[in-house]
Protein backbone atom coordinates (compact mmCIF):
# COMPACT_ATOMS: atom_id res chain seq x y z
CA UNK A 1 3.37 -0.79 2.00
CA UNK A 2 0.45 -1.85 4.30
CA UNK A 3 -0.31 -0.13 7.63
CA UNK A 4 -3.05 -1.16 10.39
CA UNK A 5 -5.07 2.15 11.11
CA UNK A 6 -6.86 2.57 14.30
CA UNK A 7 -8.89 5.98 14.44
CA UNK A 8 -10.12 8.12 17.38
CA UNK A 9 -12.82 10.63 17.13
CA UNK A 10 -12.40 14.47 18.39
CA UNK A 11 -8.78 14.78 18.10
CA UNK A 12 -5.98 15.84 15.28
CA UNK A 13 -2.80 13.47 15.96
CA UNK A 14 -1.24 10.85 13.84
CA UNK A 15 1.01 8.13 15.53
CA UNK A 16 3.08 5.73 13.80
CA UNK A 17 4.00 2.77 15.98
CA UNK A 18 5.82 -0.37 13.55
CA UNK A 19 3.49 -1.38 10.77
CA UNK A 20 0.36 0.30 12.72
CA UNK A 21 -0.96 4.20 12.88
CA UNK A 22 -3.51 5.62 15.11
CA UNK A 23 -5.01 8.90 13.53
CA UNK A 24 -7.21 11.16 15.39
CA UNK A 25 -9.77 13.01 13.47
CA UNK A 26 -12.53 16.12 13.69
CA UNK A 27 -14.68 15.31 10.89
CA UNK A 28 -17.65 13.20 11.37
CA UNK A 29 -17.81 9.93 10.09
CA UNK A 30 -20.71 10.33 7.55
CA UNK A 31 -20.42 10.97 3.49
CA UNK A 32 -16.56 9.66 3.84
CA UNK A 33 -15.44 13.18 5.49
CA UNK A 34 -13.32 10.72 7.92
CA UNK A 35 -11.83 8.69 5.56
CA UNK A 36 -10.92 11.76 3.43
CA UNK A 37 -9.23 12.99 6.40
CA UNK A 38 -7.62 9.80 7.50
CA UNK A 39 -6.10 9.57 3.80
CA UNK A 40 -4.74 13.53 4.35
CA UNK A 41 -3.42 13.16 7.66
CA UNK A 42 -1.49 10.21 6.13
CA UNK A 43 -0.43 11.24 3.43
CA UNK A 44 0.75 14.68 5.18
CA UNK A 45 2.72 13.07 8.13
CA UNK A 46 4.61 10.37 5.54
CA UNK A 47 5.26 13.46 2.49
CA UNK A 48 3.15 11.65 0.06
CA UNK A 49 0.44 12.90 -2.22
CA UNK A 50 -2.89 11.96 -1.03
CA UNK A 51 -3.48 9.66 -4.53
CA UNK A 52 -0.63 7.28 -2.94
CA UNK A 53 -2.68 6.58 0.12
CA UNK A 54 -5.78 4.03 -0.30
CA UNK A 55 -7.93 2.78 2.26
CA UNK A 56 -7.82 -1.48 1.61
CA UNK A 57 -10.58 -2.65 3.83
CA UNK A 58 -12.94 -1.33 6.91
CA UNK A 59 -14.14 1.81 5.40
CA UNK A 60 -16.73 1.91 7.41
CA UNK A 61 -15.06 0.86 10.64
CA UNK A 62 -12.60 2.25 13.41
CA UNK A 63 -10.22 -0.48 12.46
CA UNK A 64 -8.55 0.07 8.78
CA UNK A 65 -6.51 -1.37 6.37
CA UNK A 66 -4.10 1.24 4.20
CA UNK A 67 -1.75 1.01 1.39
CA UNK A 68 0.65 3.75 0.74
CA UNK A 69 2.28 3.42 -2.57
CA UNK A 70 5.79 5.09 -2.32
């Protein structure tokens, strides 16, 4: 399944709203440490293991693409 990811700096949330999530995250964007917590968050709210969650496109952006293999 694919999911549109928005992400906001300086906060721990995750909302799931249809087919798109906003996550809020503490960890700096720099060396991945985001995107590492983007995938746990994830994976933590939906009660998958963090291998099932991949980030598809905008890595490096505030606007992502996921795929969460079930």
């Amino acid at each position: 399944m694919r999911y549109n990811v928005s992400v906001k700096f300086h906060k721990d949330f995750v909302n799931v709203e249809g087919d798109k999530i906003i996550v809020g995250v503490v960890s700096a964007p720099e060396r991945g440490k985001a995107n590492a917590e983007i995938i746990r968050e994830i994976a933590e709210h939906f009660g998958v293991q963090k291998a099932a969650v991949r980030i598809i496109s905008g890595v490096s952006s505030r606007k992502k693409v996921i795929e969460m293999a079930s």
